[in-house]
C-alpha atoms as a PDB file:
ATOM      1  CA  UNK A   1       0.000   0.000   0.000  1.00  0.00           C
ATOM      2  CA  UNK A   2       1.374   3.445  -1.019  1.00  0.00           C
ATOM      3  CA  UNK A   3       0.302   6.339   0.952  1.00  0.00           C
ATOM      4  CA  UNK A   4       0.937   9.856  -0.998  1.00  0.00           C
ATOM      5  CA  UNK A   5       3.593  11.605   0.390  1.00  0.00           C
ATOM      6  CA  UNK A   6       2.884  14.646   2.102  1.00  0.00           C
ATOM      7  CA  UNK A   7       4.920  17.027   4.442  1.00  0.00           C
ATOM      8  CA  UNK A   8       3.637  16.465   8.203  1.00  0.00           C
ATOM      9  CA  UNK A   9       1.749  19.583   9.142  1.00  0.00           C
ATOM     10  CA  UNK A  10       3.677  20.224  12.670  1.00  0.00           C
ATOM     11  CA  UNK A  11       7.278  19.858  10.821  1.00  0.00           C
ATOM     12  CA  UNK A  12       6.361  23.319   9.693  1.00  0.00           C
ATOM     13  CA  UNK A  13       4.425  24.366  12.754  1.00  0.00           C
ATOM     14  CA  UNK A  14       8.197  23.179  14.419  1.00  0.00           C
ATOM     15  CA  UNK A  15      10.100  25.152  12.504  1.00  0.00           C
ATOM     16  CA  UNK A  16       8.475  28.080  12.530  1.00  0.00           C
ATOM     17  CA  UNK A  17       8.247  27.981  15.834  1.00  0.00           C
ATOM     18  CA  UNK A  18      11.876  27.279  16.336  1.00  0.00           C
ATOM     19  CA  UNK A  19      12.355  30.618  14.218  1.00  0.00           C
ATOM     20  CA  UNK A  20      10.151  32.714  16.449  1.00  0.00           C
ATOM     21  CA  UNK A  21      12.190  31.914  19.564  1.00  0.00           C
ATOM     22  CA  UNK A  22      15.360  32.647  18.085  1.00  0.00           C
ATOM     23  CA  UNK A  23      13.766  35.933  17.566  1.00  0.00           C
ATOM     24  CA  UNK A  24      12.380  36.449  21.052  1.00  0.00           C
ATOM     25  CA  UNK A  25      15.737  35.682  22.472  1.00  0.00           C
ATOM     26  CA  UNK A  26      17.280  38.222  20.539  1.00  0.00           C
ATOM     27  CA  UNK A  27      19.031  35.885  17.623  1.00  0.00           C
ATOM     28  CA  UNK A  28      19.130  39.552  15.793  1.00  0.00           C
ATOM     29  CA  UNK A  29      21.849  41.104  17.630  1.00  0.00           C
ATOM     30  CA  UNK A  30      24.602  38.452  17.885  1.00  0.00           C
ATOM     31  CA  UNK A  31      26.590  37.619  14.178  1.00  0.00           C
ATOM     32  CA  UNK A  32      26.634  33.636  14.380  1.00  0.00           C
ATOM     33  CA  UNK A  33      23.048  33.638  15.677  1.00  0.00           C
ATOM     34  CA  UNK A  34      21.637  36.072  13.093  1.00  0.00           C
ATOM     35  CA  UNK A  35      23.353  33.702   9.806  1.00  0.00           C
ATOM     36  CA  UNK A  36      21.719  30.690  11.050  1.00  0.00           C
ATOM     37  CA  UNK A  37      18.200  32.552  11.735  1.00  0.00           C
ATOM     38  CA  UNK A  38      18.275  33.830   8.159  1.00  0.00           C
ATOM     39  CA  UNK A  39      19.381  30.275   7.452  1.00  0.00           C
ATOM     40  CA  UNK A  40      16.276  28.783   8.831  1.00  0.00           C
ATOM     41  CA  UNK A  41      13.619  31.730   7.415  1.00  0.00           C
ATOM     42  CA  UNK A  42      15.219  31.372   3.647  1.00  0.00           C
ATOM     43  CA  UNK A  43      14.917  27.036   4.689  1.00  0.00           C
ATOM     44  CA  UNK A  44      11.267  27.672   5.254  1.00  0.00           C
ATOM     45  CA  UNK A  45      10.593  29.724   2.295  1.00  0.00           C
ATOM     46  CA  UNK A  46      11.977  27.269  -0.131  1.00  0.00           C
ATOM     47  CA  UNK A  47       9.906  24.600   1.985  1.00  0.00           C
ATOM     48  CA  UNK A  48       6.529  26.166   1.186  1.00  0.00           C
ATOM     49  CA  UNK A  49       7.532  26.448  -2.518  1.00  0.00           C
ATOM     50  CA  UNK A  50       7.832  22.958  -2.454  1.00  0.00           C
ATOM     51  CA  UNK A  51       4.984  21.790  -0.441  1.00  0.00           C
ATOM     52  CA  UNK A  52       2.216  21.155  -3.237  1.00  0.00           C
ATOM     53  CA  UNK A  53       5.063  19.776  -5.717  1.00  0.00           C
ATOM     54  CA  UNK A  54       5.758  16.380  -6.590  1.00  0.00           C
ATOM     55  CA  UNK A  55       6.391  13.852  -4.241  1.00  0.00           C
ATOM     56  CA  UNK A  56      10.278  14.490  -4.234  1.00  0.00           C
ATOM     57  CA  UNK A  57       9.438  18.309  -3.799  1.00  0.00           C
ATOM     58  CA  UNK A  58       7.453  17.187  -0.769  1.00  0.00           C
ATOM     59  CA  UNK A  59      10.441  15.061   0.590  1.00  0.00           C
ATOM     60  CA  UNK A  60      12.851  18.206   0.176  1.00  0.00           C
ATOM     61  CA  UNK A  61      10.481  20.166   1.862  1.00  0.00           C
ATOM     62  CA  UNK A  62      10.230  17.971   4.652  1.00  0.00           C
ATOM     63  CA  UNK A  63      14.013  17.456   4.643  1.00  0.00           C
ATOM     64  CA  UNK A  64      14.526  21.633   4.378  1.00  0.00           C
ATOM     65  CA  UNK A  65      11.896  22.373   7.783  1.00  0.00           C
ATOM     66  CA  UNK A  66      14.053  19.478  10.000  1.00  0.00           C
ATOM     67  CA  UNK A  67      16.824  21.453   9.103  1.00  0.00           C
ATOM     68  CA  UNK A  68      15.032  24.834   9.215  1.00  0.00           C
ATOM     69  CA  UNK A  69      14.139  24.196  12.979  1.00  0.00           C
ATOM     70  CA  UNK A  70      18.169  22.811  13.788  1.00  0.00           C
ATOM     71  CA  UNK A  71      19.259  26.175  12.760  1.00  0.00           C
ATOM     72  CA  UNK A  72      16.551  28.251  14.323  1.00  0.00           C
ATOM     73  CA  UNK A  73      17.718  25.844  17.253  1.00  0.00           C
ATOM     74  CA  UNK A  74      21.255  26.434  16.903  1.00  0.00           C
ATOM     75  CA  UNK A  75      21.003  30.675  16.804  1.00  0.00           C
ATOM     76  CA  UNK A  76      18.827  30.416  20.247  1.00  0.00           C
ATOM     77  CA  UNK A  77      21.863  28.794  21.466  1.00  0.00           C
ATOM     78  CA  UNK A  78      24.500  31.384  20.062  1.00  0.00           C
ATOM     79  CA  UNK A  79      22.233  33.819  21.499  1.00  0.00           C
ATOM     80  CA  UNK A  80      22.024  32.503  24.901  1.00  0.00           C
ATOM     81  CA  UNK A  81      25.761  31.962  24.853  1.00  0.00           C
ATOM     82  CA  UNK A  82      26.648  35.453  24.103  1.00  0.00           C
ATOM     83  CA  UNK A  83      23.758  36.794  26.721  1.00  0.00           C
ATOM     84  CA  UNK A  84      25.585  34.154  29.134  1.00  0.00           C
ATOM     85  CA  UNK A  85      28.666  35.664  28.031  1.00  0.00           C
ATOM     86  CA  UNK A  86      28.421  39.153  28.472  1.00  0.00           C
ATOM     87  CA  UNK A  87      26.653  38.446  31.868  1.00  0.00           C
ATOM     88  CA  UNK A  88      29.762  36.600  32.754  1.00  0.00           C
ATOM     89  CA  UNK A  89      32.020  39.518  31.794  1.00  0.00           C
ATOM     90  CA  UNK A  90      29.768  41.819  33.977  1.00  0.00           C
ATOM     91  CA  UNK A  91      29.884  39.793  37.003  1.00  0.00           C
ATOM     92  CA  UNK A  92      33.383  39.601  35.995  1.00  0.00           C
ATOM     93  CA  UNK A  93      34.071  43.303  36.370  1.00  0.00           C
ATOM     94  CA  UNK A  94      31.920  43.770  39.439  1.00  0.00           C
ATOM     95  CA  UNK A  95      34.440  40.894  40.951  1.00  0.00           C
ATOM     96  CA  UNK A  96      37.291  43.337  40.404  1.00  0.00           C
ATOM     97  CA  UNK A  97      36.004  46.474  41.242  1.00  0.00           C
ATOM     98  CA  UNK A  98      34.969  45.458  44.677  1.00  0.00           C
ATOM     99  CA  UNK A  99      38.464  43.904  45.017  1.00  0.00           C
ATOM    100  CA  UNK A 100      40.116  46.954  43.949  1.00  0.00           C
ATOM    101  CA  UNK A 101      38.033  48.158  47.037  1.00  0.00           C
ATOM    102  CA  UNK A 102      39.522  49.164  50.361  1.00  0.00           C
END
């Protein structure tokens, strides 16, 4: 039995919402994050072109939101990291001006 190959519904929904973090957490303002949001938007574009195609389209759709959402994933975590950085580098300073301190 063949089933007609179609993209699952919530691999978009998944992406998309992997995109909208990124944005919430500020993906925008940090280099390496904002290349692999663009990444995932431009991923999900192509996706939706290929949605209604043939069956191969539909595969390569599929295959473009899993990969959409791992770099929609991947700039929340270069955002974090730099937010965890700079937070570091604050607490950092703080350190040694209270040291510096009589």
């Amino acid at each position: 039995m063949l089933a007609c190959a179609s993209v699952p519904p919530e691999a978009l929904t998944e992406s998309q919402a992997a995109v909208r973090a990124a944005e919430e957490v500020g993906a925008q303002s940090q280099p390496q994050a904002q290349y692999h949001l663009q990444l995932a938007q431009e991923q999900i574009a192509a996706a939706k072109q290929k949605m209604d195609g043939s069956r191969r389209d539909k595969q390569r759709a599929e295959a473009l939101l899993h990969r959409a959402k791992a770099d929609a994933e991947l700039a929340i975590a270069y955002a974090q990291t730099s937010q965890a950085q700079r937070e570091a580098q604050d607490a950092w300073a703080e350190i040694e001006e209270l040291q510096q301190q009589p």
